[in-house]
C-alpha atoms as a PDB file:
ATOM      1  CA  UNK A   1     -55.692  52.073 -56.065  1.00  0.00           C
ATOM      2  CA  UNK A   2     -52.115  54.020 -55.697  1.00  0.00           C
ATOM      3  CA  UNK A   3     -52.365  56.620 -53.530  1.00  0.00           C
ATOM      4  CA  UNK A   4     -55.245  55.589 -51.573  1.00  0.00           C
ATOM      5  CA  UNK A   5     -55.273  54.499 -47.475  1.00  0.00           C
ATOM      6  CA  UNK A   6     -57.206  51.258 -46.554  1.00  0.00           C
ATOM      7  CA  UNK A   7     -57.890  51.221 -42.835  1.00  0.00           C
ATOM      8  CA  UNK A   8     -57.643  48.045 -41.077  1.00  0.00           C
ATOM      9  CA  UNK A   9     -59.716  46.854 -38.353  1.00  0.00           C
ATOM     10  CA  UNK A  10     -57.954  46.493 -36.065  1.00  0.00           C
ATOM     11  CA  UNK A  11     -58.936  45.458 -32.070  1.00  0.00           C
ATOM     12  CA  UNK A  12     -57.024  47.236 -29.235  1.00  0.00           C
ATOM     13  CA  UNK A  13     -56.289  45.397 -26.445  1.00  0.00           C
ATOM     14  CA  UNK A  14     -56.483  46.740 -22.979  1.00  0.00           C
ATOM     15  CA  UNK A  15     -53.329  45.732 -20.599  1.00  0.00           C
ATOM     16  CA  UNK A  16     -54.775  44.623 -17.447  1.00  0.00           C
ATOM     17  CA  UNK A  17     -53.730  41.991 -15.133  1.00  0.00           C
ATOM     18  CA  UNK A  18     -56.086  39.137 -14.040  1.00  0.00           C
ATOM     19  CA  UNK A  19     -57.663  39.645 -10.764  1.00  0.00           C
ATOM     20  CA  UNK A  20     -55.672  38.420  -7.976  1.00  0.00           C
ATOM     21  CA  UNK A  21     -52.688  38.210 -10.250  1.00  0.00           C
ATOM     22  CA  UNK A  22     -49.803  41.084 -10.137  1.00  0.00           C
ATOM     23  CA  UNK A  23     -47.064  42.083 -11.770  1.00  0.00           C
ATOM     24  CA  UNK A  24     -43.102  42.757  -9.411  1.00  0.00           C
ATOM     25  CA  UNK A  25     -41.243  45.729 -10.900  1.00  0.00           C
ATOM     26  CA  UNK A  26     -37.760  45.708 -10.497  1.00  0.00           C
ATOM     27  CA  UNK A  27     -37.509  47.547  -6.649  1.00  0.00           C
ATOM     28  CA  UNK A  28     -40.234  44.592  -5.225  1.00  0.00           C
ATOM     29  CA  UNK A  29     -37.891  41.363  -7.232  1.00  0.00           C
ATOM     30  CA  UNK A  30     -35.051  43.213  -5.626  1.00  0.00           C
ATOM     31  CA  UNK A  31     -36.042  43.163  -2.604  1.00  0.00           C
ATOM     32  CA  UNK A  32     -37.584  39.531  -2.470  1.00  0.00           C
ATOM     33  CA  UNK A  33     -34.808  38.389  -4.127  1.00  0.00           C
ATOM     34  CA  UNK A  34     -32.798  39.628  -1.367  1.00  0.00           C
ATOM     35  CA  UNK A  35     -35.267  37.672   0.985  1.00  0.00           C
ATOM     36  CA  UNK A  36     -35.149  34.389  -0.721  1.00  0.00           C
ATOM     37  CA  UNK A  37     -31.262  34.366  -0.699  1.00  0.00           C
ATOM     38  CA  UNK A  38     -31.192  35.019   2.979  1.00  0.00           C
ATOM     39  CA  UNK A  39     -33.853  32.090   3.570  1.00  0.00           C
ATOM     40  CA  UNK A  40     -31.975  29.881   1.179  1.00  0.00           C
ATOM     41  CA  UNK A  41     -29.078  30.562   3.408  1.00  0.00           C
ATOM     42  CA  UNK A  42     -30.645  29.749   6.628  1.00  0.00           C
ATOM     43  CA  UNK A  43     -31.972  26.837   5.355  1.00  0.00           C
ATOM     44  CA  UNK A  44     -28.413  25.027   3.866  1.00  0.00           C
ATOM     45  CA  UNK A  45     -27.037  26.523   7.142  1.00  0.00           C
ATOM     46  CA  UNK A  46     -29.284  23.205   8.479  1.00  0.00           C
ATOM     47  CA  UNK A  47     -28.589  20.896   6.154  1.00  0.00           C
ATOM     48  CA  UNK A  48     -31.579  20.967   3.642  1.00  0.00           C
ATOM     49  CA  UNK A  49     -31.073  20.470   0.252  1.00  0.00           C
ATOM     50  CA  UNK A  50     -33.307  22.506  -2.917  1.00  0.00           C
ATOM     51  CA  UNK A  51     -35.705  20.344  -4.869  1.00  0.00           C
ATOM     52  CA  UNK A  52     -38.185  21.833  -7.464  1.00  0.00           C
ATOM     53  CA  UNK A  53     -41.688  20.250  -8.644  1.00  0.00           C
ATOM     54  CA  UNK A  54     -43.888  20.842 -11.366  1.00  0.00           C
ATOM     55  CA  UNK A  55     -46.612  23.685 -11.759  1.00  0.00           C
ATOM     56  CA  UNK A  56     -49.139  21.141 -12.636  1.00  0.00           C
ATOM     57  CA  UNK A  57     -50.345  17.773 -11.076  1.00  0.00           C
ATOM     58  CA  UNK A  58     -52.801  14.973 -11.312  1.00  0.00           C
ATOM     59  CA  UNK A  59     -55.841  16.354  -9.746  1.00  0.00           C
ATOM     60  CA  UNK A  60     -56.297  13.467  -7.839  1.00  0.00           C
ATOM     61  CA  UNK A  61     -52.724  13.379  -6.499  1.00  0.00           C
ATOM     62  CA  UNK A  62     -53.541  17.124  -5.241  1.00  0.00           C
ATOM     63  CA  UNK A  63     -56.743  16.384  -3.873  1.00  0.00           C
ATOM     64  CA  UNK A  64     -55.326  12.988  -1.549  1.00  0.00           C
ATOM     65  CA  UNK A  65     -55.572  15.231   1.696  1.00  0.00           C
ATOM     66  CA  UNK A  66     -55.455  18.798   1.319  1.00  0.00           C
ATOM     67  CA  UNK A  67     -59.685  18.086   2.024  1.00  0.00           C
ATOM     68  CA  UNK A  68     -62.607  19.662   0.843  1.00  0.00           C
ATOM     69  CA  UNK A  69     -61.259  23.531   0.934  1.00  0.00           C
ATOM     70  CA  UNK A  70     -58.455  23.003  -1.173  1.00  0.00           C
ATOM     71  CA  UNK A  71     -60.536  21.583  -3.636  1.00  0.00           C
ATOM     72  CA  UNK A  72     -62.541  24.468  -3.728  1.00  0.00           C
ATOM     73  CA  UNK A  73     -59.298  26.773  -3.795  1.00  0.00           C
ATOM     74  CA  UNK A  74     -57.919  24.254  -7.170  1.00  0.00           C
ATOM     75  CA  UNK A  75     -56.902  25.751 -10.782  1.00  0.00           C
ATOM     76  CA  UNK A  76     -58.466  22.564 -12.416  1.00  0.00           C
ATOM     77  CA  UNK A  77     -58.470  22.045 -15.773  1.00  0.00           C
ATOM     78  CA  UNK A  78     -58.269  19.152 -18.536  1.00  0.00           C
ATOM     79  CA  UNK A  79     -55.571  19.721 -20.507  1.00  0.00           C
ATOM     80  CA  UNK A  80     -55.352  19.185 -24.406  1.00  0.00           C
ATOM     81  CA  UNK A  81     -54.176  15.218 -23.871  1.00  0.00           C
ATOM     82  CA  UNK A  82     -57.635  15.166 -21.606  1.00  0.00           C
ATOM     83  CA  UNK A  83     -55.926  14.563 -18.427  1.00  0.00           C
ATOM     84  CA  UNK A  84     -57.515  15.857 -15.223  1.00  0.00           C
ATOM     85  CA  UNK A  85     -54.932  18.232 -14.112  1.00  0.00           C
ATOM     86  CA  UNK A  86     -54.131  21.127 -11.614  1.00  0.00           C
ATOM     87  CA  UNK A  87     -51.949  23.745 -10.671  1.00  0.00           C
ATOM     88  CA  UNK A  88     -50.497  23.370  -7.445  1.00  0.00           C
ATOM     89  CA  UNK A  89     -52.072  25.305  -4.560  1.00  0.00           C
ATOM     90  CA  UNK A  90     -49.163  24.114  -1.833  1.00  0.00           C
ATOM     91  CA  UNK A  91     -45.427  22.567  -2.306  1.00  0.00           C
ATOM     92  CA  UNK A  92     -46.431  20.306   0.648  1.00  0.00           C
ATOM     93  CA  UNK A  93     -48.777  17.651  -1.295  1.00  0.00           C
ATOM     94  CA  UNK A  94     -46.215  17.874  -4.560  1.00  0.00           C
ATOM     95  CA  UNK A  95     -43.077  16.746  -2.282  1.00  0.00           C
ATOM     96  CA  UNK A  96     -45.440  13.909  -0.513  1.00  0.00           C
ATOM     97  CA  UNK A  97     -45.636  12.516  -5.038  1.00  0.00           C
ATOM     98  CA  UNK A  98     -42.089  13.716  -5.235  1.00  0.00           C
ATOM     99  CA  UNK A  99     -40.783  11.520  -2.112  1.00  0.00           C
ATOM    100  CA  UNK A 100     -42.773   8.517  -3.036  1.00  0.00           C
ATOM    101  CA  UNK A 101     -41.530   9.069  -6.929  1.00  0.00           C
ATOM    102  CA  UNK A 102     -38.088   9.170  -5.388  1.00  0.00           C
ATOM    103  CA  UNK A 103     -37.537   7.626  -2.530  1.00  0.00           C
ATOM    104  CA  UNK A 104     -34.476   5.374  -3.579  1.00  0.00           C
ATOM    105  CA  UNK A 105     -32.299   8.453  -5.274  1.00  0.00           C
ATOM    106  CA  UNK A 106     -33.166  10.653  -1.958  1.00  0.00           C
ATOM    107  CA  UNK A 107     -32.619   7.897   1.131  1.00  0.00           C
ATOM    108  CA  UNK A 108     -34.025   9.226   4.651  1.00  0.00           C
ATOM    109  CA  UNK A 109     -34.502  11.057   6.692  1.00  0.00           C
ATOM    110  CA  UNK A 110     -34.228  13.634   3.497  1.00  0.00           C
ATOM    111  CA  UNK A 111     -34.298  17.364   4.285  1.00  0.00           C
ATOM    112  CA  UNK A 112     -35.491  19.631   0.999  1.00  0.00           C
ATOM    113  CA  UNK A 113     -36.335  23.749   0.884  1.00  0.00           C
ATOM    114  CA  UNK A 114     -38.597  24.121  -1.849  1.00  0.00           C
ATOM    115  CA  UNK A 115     -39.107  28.212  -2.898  1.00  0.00           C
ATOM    116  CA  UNK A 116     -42.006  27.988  -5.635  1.00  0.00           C
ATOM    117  CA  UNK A 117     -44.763  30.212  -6.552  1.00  0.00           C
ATOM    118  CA  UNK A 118     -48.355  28.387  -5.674  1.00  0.00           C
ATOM    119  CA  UNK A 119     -51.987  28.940  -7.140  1.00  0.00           C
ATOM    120  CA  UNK A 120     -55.640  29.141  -5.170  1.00  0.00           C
ATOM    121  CA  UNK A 121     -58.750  30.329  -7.077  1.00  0.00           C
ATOM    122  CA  UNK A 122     -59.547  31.660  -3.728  1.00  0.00           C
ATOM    123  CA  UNK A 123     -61.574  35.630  -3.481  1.00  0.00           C
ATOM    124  CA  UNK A 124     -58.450  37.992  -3.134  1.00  0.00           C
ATOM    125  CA  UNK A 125     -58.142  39.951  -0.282  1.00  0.00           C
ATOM    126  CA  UNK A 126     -55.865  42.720   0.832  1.00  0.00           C
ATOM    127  CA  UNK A 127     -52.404  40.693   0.864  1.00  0.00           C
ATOM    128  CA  UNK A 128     -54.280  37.750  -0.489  1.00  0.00           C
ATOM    129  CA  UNK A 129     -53.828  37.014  -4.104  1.00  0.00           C
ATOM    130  CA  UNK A 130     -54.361  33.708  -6.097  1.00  0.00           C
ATOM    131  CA  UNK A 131     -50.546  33.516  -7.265  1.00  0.00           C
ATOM    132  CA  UNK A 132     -47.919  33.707  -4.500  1.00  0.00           C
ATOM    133  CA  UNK A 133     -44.677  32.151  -3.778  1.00  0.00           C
ATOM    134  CA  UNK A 134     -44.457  29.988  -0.552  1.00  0.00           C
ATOM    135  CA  UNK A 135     -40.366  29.442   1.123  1.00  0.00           C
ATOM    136  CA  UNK A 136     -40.823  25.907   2.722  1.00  0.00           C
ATOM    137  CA  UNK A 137     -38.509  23.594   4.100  1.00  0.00           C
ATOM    138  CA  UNK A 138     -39.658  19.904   5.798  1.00  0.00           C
ATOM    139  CA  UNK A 139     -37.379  16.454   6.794  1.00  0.00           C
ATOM    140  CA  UNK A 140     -39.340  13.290   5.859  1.00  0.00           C
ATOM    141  CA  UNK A 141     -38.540   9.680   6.744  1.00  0.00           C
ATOM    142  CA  UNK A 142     -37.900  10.457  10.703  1.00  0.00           C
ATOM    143  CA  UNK A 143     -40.774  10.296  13.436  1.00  0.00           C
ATOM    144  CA  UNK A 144     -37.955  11.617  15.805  1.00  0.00           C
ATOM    145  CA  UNK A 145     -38.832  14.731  18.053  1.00  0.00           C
ATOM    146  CA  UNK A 146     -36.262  16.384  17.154  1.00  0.00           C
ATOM    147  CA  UNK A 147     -36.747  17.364  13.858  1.00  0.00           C
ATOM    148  CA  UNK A 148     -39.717  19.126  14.638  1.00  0.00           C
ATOM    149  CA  UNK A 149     -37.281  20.921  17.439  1.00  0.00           C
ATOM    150  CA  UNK A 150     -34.938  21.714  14.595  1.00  0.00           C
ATOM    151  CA  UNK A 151     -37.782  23.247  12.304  1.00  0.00           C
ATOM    152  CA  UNK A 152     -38.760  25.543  15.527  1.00  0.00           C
ATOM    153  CA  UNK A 153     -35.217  26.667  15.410  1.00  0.00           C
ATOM    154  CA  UNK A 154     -34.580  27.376  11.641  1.00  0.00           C
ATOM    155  CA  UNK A 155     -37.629  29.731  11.602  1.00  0.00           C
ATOM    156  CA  UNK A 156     -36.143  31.900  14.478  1.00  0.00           C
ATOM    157  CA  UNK A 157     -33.095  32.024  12.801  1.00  0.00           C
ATOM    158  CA  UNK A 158     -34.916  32.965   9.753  1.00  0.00           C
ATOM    159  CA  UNK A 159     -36.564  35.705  11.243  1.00  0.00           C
ATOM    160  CA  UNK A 160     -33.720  36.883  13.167  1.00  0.00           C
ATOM    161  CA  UNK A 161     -31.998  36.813   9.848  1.00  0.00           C
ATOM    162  CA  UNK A 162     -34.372  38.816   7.990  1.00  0.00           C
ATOM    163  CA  UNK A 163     -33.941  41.474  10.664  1.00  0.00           C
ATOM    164  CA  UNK A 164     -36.685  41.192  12.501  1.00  0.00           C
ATOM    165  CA  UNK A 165     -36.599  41.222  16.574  1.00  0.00           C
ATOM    166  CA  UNK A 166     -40.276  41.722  17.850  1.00  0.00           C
ATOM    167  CA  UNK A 167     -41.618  38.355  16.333  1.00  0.00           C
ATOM    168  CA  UNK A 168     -43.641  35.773  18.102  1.00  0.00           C
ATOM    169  CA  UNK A 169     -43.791  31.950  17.033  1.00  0.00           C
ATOM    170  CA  UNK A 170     -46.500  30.223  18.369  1.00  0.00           C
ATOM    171  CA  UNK A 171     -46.228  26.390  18.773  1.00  0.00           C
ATOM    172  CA  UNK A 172     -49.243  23.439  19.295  1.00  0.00           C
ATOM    173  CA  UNK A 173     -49.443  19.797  18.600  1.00  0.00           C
ATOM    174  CA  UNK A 174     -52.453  18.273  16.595  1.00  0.00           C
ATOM    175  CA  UNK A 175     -52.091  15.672  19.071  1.00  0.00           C
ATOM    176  CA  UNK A 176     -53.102  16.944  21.664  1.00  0.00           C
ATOM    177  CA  UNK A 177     -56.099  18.414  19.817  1.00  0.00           C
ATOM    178  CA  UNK A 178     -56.791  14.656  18.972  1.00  0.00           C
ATOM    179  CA  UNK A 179     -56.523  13.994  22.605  1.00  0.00           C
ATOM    180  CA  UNK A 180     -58.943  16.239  23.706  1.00  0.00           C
ATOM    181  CA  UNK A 181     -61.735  15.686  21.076  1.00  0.00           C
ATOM    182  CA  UNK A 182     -60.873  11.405  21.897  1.00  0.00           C
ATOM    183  CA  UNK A 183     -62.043  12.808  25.496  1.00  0.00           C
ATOM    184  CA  UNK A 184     -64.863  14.725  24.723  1.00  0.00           C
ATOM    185  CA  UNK A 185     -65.992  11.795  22.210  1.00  0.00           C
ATOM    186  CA  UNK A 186     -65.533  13.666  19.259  1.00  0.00           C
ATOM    187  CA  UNK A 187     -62.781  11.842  17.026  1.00  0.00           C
ATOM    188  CA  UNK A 188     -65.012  11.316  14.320  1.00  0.00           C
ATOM    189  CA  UNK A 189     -65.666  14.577  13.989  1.00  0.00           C
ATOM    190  CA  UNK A 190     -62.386  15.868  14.072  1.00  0.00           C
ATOM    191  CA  UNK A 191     -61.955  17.181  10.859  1.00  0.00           C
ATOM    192  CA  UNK A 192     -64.723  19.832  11.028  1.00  0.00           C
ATOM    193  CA  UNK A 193     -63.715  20.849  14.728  1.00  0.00           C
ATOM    194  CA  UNK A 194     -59.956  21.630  13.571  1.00  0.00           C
ATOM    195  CA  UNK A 195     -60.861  23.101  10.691  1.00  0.00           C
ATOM    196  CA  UNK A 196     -63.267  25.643  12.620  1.00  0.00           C
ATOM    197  CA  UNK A 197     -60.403  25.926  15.211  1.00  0.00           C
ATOM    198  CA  UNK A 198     -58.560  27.113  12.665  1.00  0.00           C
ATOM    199  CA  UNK A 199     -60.938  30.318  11.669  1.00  0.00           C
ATOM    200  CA  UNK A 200     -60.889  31.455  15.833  1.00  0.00           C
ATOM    201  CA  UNK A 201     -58.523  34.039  15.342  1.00  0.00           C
ATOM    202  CA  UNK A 202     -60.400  35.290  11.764  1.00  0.00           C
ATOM    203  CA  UNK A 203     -63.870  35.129  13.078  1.00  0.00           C
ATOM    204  CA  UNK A 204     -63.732  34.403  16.898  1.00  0.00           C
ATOM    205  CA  UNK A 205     -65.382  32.647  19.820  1.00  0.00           C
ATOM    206  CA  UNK A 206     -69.139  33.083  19.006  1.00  0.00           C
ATOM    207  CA  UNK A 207     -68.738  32.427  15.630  1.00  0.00           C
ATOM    208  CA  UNK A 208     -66.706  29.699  15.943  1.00  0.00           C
ATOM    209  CA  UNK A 209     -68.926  27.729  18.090  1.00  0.00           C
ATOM    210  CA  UNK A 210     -71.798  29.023  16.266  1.00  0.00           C
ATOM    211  CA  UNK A 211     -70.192  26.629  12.976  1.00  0.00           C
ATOM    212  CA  UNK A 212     -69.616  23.919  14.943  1.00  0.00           C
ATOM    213  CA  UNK A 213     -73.103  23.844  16.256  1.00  0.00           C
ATOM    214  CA  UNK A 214     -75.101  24.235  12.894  1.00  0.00           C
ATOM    215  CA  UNK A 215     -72.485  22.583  10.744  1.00  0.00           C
ATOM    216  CA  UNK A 216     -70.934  19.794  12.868  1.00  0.00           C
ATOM    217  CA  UNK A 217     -74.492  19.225  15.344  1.00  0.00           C
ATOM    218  CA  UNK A 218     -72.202  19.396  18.116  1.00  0.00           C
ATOM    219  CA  UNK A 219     -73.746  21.012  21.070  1.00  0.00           C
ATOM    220  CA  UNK A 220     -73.494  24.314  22.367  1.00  0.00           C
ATOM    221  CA  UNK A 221     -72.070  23.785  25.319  1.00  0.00           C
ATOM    222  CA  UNK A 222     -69.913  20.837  24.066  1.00  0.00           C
ATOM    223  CA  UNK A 223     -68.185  23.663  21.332  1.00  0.00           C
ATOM    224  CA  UNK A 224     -68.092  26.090  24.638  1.00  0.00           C
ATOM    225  CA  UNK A 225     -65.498  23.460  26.241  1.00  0.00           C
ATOM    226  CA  UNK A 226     -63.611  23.006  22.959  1.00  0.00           C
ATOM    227  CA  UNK A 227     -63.089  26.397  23.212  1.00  0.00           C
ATOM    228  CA  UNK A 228     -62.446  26.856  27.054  1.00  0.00           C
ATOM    229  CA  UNK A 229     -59.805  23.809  26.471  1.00  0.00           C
ATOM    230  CA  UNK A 230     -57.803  25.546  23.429  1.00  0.00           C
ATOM    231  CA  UNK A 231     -57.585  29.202  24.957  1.00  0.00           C
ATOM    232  CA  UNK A 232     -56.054  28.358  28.327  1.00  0.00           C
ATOM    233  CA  UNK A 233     -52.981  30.613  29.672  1.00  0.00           C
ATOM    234  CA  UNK A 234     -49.748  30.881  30.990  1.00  0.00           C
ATOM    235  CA  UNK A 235     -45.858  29.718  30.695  1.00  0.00           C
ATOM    236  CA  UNK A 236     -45.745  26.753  28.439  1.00  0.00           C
ATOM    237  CA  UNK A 237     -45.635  24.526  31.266  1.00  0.00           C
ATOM    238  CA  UNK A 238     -48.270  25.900  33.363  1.00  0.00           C
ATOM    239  CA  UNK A 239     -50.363  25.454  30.085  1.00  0.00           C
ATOM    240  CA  UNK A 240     -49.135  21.443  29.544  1.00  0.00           C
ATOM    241  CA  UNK A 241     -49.755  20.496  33.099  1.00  0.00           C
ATOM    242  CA  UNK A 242     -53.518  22.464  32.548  1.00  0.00           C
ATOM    243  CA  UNK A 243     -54.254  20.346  29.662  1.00  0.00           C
ATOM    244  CA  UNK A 244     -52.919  16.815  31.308  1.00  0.00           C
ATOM    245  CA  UNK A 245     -55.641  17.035  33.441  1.00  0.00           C
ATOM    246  CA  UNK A 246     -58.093  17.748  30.578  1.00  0.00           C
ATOM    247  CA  UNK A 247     -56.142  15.147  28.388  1.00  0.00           C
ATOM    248  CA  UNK A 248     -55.756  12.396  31.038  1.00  0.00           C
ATOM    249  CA  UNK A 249     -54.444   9.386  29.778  1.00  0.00           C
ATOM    250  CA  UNK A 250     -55.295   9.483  26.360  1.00  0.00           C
ATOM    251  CA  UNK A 251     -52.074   8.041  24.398  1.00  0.00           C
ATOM    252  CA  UNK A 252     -51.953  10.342  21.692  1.00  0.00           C
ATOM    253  CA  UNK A 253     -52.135  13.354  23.647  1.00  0.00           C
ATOM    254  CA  UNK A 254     -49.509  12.270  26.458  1.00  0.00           C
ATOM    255  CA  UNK A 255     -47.092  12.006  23.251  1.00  0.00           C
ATOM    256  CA  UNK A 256     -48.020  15.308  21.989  1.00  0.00           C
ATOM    257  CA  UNK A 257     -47.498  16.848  25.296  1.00  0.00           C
ATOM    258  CA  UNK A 258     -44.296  14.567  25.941  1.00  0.00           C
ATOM    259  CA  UNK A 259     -43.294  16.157  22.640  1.00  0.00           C
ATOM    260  CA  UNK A 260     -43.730  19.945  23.637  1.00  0.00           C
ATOM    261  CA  UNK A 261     -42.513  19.558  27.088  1.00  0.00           C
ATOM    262  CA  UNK A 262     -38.911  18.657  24.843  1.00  0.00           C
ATOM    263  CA  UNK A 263     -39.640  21.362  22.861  1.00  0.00           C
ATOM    264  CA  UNK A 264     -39.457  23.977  25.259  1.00  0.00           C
ATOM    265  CA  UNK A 265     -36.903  22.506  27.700  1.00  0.00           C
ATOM    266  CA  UNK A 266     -34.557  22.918  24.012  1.00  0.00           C
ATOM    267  CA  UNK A 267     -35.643  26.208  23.691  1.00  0.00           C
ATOM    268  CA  UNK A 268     -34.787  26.944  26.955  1.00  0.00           C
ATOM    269  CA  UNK A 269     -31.197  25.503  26.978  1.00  0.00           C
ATOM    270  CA  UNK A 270     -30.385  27.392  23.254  1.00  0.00           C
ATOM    271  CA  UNK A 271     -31.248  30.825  24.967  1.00  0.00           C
ATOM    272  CA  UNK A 272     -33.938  31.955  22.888  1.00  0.00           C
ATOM    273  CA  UNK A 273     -35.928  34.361  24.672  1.00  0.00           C
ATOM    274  CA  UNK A 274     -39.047  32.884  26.317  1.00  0.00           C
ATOM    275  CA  UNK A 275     -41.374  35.684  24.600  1.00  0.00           C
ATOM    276  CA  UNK A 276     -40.455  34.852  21.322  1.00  0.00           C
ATOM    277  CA  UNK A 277     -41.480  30.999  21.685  1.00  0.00           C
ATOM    278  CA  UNK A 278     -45.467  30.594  22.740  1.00  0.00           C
ATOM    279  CA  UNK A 279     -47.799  27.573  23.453  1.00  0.00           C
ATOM    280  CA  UNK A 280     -50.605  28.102  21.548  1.00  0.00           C
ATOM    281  CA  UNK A 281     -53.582  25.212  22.473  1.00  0.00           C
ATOM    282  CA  UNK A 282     -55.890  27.241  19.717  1.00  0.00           C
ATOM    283  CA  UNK A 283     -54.091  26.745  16.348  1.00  0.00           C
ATOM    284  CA  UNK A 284     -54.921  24.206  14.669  1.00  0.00           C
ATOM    285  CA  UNK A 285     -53.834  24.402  11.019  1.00  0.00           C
ATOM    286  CA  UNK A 286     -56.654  23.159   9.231  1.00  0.00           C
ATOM    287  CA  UNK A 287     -55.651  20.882   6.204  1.00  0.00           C
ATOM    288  CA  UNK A 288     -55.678  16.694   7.363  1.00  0.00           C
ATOM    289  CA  UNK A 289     -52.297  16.161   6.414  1.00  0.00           C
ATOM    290  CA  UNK A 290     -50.700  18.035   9.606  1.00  0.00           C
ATOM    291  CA  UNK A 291     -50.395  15.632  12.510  1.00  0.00           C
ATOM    292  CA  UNK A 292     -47.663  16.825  15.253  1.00  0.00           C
ATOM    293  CA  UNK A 293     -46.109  20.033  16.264  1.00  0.00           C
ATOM    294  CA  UNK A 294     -47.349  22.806  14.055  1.00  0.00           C
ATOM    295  CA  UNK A 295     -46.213  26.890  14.035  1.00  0.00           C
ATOM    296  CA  UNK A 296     -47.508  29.761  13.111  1.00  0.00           C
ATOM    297  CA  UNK A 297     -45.598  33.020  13.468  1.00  0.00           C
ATOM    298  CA  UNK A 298     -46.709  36.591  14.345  1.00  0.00           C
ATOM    299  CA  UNK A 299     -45.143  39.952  14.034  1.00  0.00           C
ATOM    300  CA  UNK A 300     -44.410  43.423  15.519  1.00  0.00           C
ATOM    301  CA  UNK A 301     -47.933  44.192  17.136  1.00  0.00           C
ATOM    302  CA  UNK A 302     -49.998  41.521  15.536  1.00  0.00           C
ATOM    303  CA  UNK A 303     -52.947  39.953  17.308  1.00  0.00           C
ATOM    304  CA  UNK A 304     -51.526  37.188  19.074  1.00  0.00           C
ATOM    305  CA  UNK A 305     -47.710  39.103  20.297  1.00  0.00           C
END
């Protein structure tokens, strides 16, 4: 009837951001834009080349070797053509499809930087949320030493680059760790021992062995000299020629130790300051698919500097 209002129902809907999930205004893109051009600088400064990879996989190409915990970390889905899909949690398993995919229009060794955001269904945290973007760079299709020299160099000069001066990298070999567990008789369990490793620093000594006791049957004092082995101290070399006696001659952890000894004798003659570059026997990085010199990198008064 003219004249008259009708009211519509009509729903309002709240604007709220999913948990774990955040929004960048202006200032923060700004400022990590900044960032990511100064790591994309540092990184063609070396040679490597950008590649980009899909937000989505094959579930099964995703879950090859990132293990049990990435699978529980996973954005799975099936999608609407019933595939078994999901959304990237690294840009480490993604270049491993990519490089097979590719291998004859790439050639090796091939050196990408990848700068992607990532996805984990994992419980956010302060500074942990379950969309991030990751900065990686990697050579494939070379067993040679000294890439994984070069790798230890482009993050100092990324962090040097991004201004910082009090920073820390910290430097192991999984081979070694394999050396160690071949010499306590614990190969075949591995798996569960690095993985624990990799929590010491989260959750500590007690704990630590405490897991690998109820969870892995190994015995107490067994985990005690897992532990005693990773957290010995001093210079880099002081450390190596500890753990050779530990190591004996085990094959694969003569190489690893081979491979750090060149390590630091590189760091050494490119003048980086000593403090900046530490062996580290107790990181352990827990996914399967790391298997030679890994990093981790602390700053300003961290635990660990």
């Amino acid at each position: 009837m003219a004249g008259e209002r009708y009211a519509v129902n009509q729903k309002l809907i709240k604007p709220q951001t999913l948990k774990g999930f955040r929004d960048h205004l202006p200032n923060a893109m700004m400022a990590r834009e900044h960032l990511i051009e100064i790591a994309r600088t540092v990184y063609r400064s070396y040679g490597f080349s950008p590649i980009d990879t899909p937000a989505l996989e094959y579930s099964e190409i995703l879950l090859g070797k990132g293990g049990d915990e990435s699978e529980k970390q996973m954005f799975r889905f099936m999608d609407q053509g019933n595939r078994d899909v999901s959304m990237r949690f690294d840009l480490t398993i993604p270049l491993a499809r990519f490089s097979a995919q590719h291998l004859q229009e790439i050639g090796t060794p091939f050196k990408r930087y990848h700068i992607g955001t990532v996805w984990r269904g994992e419980k956010p945290a302060k500074g942990r949320y379950r969309e991030f973007m990751q900065c990686d760079f990697d050579t494939i299709g070379t067993a040679s030493n000294m890439s994984d020299i070069e790798t230890l160099f482009v993050i100092h000069d990324l962090f040097e680059a991004l201004g910082f001066q009090n920073f820390a990298i910290h430097v192991n070999n999984r081979k070694i760790l394999n050396g160690m567990l071949e010499k306590l008789n614990l190969r075949d369990k591995s798996e569960g021992v690095l993985r624990s490793l990799d929590k010491l620093a989260k959750i500590g000594q007690e704990k630590v062995i405490q897991e690998m006791n109820t969870a892995l049957g190994i015995p107490e004092e067994e985990a005690k000299k897992i532990i005693s082995l990773v957290s010995v101290q001093g210079t880099p070399i002081e450390i190596l020629d500890q753990l050779s006696e530990s190591i004996g001659s085990e094959e694969e952890g003569r190489i690893g130790m081979a491979h750090l000894r060149e390590l630091f004798d590189a760091v050494e003659k490119a003048g980086i300051p000593a403090e900046r570059i530490k062996l580290d026997v107790s990181i352990a990085r827990g996914l399967d698919y790391y298997t030679g010199t890994i990093y981790e990198t602390f700053l300003g008064d961290l635990p660990g500097i």
